[in-house]
C-alpha atoms as a PDB file:
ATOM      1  CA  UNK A   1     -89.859 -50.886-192.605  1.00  0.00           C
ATOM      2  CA  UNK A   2     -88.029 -52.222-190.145  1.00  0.00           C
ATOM      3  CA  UNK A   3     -89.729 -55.616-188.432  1.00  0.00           C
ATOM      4  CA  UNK A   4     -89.591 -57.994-185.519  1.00  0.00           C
ATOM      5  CA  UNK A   5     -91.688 -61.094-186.281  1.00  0.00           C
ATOM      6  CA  UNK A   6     -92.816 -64.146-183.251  1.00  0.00           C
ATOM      7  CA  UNK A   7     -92.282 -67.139-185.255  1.00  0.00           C
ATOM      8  CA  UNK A   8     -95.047 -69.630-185.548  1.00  0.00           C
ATOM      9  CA  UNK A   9     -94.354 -71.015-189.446  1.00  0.00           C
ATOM     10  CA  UNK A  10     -91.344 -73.118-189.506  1.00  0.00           C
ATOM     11  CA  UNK A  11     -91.608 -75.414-192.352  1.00  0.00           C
ATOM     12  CA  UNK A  12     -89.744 -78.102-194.404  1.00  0.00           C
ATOM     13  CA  UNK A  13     -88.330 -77.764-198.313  1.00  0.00           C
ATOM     14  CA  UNK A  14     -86.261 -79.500-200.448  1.00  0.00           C
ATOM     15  CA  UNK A  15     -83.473 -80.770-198.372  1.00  0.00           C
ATOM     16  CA  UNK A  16     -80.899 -77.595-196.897  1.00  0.00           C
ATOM     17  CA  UNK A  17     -83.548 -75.077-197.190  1.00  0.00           C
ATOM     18  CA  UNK A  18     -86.427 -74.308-195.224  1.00  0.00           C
ATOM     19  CA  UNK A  19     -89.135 -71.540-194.911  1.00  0.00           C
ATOM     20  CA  UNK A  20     -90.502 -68.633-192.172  1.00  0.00           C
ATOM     21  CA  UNK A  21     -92.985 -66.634-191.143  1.00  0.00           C
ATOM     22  CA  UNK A  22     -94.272 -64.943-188.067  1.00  0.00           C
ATOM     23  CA  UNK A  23     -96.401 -62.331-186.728  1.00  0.00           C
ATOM     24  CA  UNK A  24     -95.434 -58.497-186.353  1.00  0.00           C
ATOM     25  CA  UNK A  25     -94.595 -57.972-182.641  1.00  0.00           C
ATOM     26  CA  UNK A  26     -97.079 -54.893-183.174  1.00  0.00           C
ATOM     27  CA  UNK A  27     -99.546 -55.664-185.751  1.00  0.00           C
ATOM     28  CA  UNK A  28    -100.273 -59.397-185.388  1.00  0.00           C
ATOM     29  CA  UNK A  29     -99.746 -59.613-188.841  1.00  0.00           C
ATOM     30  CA  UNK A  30     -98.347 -62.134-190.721  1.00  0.00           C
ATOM     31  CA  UNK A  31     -94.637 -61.727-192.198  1.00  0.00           C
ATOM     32  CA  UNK A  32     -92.991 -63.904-194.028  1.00  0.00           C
ATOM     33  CA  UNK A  33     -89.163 -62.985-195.043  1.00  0.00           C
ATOM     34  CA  UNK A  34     -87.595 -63.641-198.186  1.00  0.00           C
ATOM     35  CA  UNK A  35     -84.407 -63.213-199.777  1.00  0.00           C
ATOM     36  CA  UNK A  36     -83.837 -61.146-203.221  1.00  0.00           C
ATOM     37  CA  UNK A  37     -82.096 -64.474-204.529  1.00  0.00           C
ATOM     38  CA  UNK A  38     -82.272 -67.829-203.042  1.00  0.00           C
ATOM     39  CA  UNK A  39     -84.149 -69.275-200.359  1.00  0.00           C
ATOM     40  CA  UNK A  40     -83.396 -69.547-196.702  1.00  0.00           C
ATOM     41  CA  UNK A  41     -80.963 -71.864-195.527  1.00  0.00           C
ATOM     42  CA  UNK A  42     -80.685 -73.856-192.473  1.00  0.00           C
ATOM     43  CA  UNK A  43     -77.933 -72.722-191.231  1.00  0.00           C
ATOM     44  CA  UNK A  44     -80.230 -69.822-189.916  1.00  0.00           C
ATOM     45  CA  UNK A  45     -81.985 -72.287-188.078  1.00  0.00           C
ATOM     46  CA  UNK A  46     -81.294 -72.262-184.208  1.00  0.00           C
ATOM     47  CA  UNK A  47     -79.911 -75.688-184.705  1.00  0.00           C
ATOM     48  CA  UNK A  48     -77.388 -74.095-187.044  1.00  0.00           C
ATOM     49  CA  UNK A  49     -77.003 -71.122-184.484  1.00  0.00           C
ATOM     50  CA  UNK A  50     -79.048 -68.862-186.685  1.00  0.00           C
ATOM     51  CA  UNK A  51     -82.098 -67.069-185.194  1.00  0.00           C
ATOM     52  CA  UNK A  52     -85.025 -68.866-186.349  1.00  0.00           C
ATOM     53  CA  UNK A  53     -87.434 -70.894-183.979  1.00  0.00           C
ATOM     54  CA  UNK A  54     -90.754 -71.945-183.290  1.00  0.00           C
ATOM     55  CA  UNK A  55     -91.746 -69.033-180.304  1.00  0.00           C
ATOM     56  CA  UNK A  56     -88.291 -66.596-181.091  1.00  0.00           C
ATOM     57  CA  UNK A  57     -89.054 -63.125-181.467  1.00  0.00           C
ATOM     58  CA  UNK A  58     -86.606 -62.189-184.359  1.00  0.00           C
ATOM     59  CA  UNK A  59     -85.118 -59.099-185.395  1.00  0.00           C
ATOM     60  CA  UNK A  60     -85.246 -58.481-189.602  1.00  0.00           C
ATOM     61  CA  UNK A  61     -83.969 -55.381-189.503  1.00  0.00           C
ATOM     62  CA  UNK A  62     -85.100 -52.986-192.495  1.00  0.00           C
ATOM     63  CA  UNK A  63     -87.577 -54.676-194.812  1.00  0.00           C
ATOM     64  CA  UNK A  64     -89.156 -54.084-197.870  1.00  0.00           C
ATOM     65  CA  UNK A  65     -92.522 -55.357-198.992  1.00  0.00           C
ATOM     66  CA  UNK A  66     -92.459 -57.961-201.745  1.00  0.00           C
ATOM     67  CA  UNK A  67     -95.883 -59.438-202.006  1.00  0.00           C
ATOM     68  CA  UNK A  68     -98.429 -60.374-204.634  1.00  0.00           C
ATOM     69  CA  UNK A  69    -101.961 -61.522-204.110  1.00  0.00           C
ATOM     70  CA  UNK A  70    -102.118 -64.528-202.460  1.00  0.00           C
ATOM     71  CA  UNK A  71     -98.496 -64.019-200.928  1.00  0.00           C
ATOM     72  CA  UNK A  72     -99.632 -60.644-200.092  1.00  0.00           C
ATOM     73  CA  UNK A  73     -97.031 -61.345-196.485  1.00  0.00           C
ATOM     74  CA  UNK A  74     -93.706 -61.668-198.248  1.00  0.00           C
ATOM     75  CA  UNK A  75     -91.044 -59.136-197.004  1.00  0.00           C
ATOM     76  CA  UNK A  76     -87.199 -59.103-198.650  1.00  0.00           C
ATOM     77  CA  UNK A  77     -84.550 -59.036-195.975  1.00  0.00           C
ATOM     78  CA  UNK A  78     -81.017 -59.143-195.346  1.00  0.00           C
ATOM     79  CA  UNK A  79     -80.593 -62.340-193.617  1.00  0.00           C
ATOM     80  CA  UNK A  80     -77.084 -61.370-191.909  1.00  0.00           C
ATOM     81  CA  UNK A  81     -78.440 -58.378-190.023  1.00  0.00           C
ATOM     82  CA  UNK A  82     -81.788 -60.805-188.722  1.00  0.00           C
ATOM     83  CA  UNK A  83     -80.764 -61.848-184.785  1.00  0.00           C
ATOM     84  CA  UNK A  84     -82.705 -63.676-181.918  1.00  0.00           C
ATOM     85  CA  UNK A  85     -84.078 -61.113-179.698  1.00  0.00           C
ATOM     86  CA  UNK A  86     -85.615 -63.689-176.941  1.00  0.00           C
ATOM     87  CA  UNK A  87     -87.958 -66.718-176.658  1.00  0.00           C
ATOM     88  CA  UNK A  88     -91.242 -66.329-175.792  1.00  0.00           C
ATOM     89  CA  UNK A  89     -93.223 -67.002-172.292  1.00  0.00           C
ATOM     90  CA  UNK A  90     -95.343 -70.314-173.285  1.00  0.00           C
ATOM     91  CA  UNK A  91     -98.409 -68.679-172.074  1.00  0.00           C
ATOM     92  CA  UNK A  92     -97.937 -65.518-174.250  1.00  0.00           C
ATOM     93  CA  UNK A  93     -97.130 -67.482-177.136  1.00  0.00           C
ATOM     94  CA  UNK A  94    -100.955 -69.705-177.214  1.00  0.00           C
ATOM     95  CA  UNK A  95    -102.329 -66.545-175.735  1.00  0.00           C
ATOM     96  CA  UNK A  96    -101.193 -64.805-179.060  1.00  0.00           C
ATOM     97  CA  UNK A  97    -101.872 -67.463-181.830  1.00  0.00           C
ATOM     98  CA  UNK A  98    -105.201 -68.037-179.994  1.00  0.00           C
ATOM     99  CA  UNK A  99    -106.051 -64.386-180.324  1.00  0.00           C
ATOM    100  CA  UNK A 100    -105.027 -64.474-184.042  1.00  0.00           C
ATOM    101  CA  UNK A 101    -106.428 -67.438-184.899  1.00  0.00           C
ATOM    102  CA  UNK A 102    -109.753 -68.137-186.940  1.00  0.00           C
ATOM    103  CA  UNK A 103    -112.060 -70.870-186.798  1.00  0.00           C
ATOM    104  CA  UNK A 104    -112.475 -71.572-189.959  1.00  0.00           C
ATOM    105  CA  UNK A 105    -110.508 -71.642-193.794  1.00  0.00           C
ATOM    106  CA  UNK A 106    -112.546 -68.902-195.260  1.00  0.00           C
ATOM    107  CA  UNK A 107    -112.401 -66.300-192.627  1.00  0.00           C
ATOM    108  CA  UNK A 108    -108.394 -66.772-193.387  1.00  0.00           C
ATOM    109  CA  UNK A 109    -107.746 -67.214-197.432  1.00  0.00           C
ATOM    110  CA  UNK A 110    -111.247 -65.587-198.111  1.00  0.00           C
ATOM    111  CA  UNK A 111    -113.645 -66.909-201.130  1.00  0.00           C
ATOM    112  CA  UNK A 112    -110.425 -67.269-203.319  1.00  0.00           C
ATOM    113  CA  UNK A 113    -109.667 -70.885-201.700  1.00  0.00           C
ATOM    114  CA  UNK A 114    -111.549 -73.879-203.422  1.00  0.00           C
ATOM    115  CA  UNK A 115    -112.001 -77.090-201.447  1.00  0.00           C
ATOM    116  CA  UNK A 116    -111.536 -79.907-204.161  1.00  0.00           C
ATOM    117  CA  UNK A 117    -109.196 -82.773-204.549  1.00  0.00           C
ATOM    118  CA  UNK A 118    -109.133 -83.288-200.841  1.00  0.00           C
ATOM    119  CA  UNK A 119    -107.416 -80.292-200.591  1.00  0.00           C
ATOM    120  CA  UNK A 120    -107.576 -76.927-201.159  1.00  0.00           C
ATOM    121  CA  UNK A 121    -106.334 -74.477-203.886  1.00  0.00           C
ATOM    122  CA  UNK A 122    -106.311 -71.051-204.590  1.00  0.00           C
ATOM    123  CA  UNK A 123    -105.405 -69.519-208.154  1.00  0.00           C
ATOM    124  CA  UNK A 124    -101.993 -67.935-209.301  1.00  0.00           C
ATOM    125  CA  UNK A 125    -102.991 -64.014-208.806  1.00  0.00           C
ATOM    126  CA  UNK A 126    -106.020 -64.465-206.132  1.00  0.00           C
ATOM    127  CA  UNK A 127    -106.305 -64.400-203.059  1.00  0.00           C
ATOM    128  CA  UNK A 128    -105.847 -61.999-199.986  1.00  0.00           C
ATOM    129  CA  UNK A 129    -103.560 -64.234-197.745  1.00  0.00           C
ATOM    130  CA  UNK A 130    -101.303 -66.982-198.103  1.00  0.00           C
ATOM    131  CA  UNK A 131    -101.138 -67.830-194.262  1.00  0.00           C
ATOM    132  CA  UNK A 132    -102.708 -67.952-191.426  1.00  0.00           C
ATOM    133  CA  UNK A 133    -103.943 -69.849-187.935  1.00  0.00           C
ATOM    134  CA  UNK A 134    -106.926 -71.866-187.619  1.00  0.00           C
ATOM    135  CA  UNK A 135    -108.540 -73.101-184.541  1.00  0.00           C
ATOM    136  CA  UNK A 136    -110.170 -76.870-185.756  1.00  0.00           C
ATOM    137  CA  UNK A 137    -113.916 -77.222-185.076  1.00  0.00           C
ATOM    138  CA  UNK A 138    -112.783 -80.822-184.372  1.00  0.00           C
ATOM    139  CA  UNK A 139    -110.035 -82.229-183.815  1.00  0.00           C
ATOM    140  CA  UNK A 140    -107.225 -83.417-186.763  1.00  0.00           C
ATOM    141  CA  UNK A 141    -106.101 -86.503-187.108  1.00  0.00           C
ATOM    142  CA  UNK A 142    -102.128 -86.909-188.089  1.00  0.00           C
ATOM    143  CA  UNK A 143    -100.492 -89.872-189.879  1.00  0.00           C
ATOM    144  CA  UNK A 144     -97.522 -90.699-191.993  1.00  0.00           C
ATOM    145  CA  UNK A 145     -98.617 -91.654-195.460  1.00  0.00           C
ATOM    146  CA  UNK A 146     -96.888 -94.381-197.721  1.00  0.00           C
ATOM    147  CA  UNK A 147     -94.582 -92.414-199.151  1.00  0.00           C
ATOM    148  CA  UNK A 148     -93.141 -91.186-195.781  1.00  0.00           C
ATOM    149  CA  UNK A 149     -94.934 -87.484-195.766  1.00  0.00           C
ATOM    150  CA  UNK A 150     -96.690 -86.643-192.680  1.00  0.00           C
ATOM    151  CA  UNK A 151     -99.895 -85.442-193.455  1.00  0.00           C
ATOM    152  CA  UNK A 152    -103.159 -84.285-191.288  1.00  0.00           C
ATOM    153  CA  UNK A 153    -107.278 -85.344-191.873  1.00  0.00           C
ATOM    154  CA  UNK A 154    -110.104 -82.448-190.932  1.00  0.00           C
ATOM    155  CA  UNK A 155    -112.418 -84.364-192.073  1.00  0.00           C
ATOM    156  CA  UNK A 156    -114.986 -81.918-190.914  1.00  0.00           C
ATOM    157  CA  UNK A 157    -114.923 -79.808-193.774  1.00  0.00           C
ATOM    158  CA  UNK A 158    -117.249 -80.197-196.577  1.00  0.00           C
ATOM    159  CA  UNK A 159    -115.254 -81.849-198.843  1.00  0.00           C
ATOM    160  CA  UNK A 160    -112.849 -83.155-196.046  1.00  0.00           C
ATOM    161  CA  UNK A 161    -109.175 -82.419-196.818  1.00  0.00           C
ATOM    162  CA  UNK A 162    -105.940 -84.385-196.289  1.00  0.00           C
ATOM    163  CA  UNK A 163    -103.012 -81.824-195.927  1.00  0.00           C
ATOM    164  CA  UNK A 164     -99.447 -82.507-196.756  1.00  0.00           C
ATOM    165  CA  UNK A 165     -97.822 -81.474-193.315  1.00  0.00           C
ATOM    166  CA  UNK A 166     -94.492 -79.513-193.594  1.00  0.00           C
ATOM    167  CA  UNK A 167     -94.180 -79.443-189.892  1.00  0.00           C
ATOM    168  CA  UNK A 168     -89.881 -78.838-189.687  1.00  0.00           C
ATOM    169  CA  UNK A 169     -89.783 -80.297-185.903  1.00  0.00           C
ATOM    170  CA  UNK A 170     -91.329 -83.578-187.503  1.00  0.00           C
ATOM    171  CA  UNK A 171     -89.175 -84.450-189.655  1.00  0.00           C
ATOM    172  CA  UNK A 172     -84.985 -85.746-189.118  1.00  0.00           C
ATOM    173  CA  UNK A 173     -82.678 -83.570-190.136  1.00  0.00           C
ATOM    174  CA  UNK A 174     -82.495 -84.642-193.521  1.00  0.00           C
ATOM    175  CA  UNK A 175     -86.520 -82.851-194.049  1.00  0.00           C
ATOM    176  CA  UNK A 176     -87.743 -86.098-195.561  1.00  0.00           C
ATOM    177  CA  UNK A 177     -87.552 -89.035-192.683  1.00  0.00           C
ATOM    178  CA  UNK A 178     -90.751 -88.520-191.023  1.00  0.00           C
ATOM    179  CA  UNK A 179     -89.941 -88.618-186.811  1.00  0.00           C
ATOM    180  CA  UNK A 180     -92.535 -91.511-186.347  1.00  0.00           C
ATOM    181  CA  UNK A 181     -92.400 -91.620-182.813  1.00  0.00           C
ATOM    182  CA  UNK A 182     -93.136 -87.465-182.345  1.00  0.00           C
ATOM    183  CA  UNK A 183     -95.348 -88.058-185.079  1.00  0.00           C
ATOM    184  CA  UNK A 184     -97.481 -90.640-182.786  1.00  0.00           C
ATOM    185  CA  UNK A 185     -96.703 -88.451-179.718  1.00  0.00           C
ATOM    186  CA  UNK A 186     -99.055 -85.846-181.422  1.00  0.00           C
ATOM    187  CA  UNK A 187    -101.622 -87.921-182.689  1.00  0.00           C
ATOM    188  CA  UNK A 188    -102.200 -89.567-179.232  1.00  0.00           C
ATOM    189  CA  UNK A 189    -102.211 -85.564-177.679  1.00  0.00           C
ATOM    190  CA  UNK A 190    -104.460 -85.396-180.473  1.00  0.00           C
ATOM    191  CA  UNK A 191    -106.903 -88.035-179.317  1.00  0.00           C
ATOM    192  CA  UNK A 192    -106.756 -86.995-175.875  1.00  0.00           C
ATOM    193  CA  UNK A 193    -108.762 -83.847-176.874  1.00  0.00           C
ATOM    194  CA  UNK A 194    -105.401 -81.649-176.210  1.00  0.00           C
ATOM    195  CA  UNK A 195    -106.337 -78.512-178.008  1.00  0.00           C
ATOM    196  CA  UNK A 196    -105.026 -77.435-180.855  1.00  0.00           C
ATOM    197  CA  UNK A 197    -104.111 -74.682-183.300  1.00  0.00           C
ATOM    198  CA  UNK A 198    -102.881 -74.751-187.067  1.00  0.00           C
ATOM    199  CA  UNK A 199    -100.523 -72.625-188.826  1.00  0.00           C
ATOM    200  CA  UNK A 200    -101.391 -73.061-191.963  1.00  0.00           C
ATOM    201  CA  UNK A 201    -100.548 -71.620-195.323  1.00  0.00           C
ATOM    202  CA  UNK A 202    -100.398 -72.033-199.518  1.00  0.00           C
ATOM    203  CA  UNK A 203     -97.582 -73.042-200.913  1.00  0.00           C
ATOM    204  CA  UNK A 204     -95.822 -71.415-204.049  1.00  0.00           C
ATOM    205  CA  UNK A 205     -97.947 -72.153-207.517  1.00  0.00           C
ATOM    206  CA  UNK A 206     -96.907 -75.593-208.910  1.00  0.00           C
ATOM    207  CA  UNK A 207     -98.779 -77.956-211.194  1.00  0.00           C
ATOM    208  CA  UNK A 208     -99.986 -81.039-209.798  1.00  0.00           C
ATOM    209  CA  UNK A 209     -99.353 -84.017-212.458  1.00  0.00           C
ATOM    210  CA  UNK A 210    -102.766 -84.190-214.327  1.00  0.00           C
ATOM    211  CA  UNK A 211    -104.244 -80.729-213.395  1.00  0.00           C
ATOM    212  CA  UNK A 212    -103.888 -77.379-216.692  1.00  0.00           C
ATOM    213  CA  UNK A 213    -102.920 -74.836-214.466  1.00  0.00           C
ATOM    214  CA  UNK A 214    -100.151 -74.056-212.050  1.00  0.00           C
ATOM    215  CA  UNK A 215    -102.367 -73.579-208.436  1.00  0.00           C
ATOM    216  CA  UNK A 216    -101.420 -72.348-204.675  1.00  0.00           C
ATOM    217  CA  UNK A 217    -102.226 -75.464-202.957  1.00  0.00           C
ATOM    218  CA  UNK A 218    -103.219 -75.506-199.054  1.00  0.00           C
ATOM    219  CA  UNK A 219    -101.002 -77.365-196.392  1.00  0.00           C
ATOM    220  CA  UNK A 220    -100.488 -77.373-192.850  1.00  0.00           C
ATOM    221  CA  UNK A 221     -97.386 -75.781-191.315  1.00  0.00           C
ATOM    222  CA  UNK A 222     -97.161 -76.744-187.869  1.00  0.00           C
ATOM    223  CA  UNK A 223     -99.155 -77.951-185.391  1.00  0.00           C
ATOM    224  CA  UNK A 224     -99.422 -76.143-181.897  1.00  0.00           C
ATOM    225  CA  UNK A 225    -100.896 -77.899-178.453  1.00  0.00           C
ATOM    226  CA  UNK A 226    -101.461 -75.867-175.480  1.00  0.00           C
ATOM    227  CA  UNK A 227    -100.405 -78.393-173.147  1.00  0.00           C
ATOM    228  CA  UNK A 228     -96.668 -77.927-174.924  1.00  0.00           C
ATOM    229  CA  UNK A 229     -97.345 -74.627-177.056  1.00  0.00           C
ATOM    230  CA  UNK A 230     -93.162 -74.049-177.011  1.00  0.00           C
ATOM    231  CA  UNK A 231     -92.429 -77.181-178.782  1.00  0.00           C
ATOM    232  CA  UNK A 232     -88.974 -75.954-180.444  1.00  0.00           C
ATOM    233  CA  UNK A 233     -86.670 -77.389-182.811  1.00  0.00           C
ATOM    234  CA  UNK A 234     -83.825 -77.819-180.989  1.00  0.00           C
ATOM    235  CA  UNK A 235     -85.445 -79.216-178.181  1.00  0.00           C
ATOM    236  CA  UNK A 236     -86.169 -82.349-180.826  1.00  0.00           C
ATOM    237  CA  UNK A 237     -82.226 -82.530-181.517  1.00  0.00           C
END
């Protein structure tokens, strides 16, 4: 199948590597692209002169679908034939993640996510999605923990959660030094009731020191504010 994706996942890995995912240009749905071997680069970044950008609409070329329940979204492509088609209109782009978004965590992951831990989890095998956008009922708080991860409070849920933040455009170049003065930026936005929507999403299984089982464990992506919705990456370079 071949895809064009609007990017609204842009998120941080282990240092040189990074991860995507947008919506289909005609189904709304989410895609995220993967490669048979490896994981994306950031050269394919804008910043590296690749394609890839908070509010691009991307070519992928022929795709083939590679999912499993909860990462039902993942599609293999060839990242040498993926290209930048254009950028979209700010407008268009909150009009769109407004329309897809959901107002709350259930309506996205479905009864297969489990609030615990301040955090959320969903079990290697389960699950019907493995991202998403969610409109807060109130709003997030965002703050840079001891250990130098940004991280985001709803603490309007029932448990409250406390969500590792993988947020690309907050972080230096490097993915690990927090940007402390965006990261303030947002927060005050935040506090001045500028609205917001999540992308959020599950990350791979991985077993959290303590825990028996290997677990899909809930984050936030990026964070999107309608009075800035086109917030790019290489406007922060």
């Amino acid at each position: 199948m071949i895809l064009r994706i609007l990017v609204n996942h842009l998120t941080r890995m282990q240092p040189g590597y990074f991860c995507v995912a947008g919506m289909d240009v005609n189904t709304l749905r989410h895609i995220r692209p993967v490669l048979r071997r490896g994981r994306l680069t950031i050269d394919l970044l804008s910043t590296g002169g690749g394609p890839f950008d908070v509010g691009s609409v991307v070519y992928l070329g022929s795709t083939t679908n590679a999912g499993h329940p909860p990462e039902l979204e993942d599609r293999l492509f060839d990242s040498a034939r993926a290209c930048w088609l254009f950028d979209n209109d700010a407008v268009d782009f909150w009009n769109t993640l407004h329309g897809v978004a959901r107002e709350s965590l259930g309506e996205i992951f479905g009864p297969a996510l489990e609030l615990w831990d301040e955090s959320g989890t969903v079990d290697v095998g389960e699950g019907r999605a493995s991202l998403g956008c969610l409109k807060p009922e109130k709003q997030p708080w965002l703050y840079v923990d001891h250990r130098g991860t940004v991280r985001l409070v709803l603490d309007y849920l029932m448990p409250s959660v406390d969500l590792s933040v993988n947020d690309l455009r907050l972080y230096e170049r490097d993915g690990r030094t927090p940007r402390r003065d965006l990261v303030a930026s947002v927060q005050q936005r935040l506090e001045a009731g500028v609205e917001t929507i999540l992308s959020v999403g599950l990350t791979r299984p991985w077993q959290k020191r303590g825990d028996t089982d290997k677990r899909h464990w809930l984050q936030a992506n990026n964070i999107h504010l309608k009075d800035n919705p086109l917030w790019r990456l290489r406007e922060e370079r």
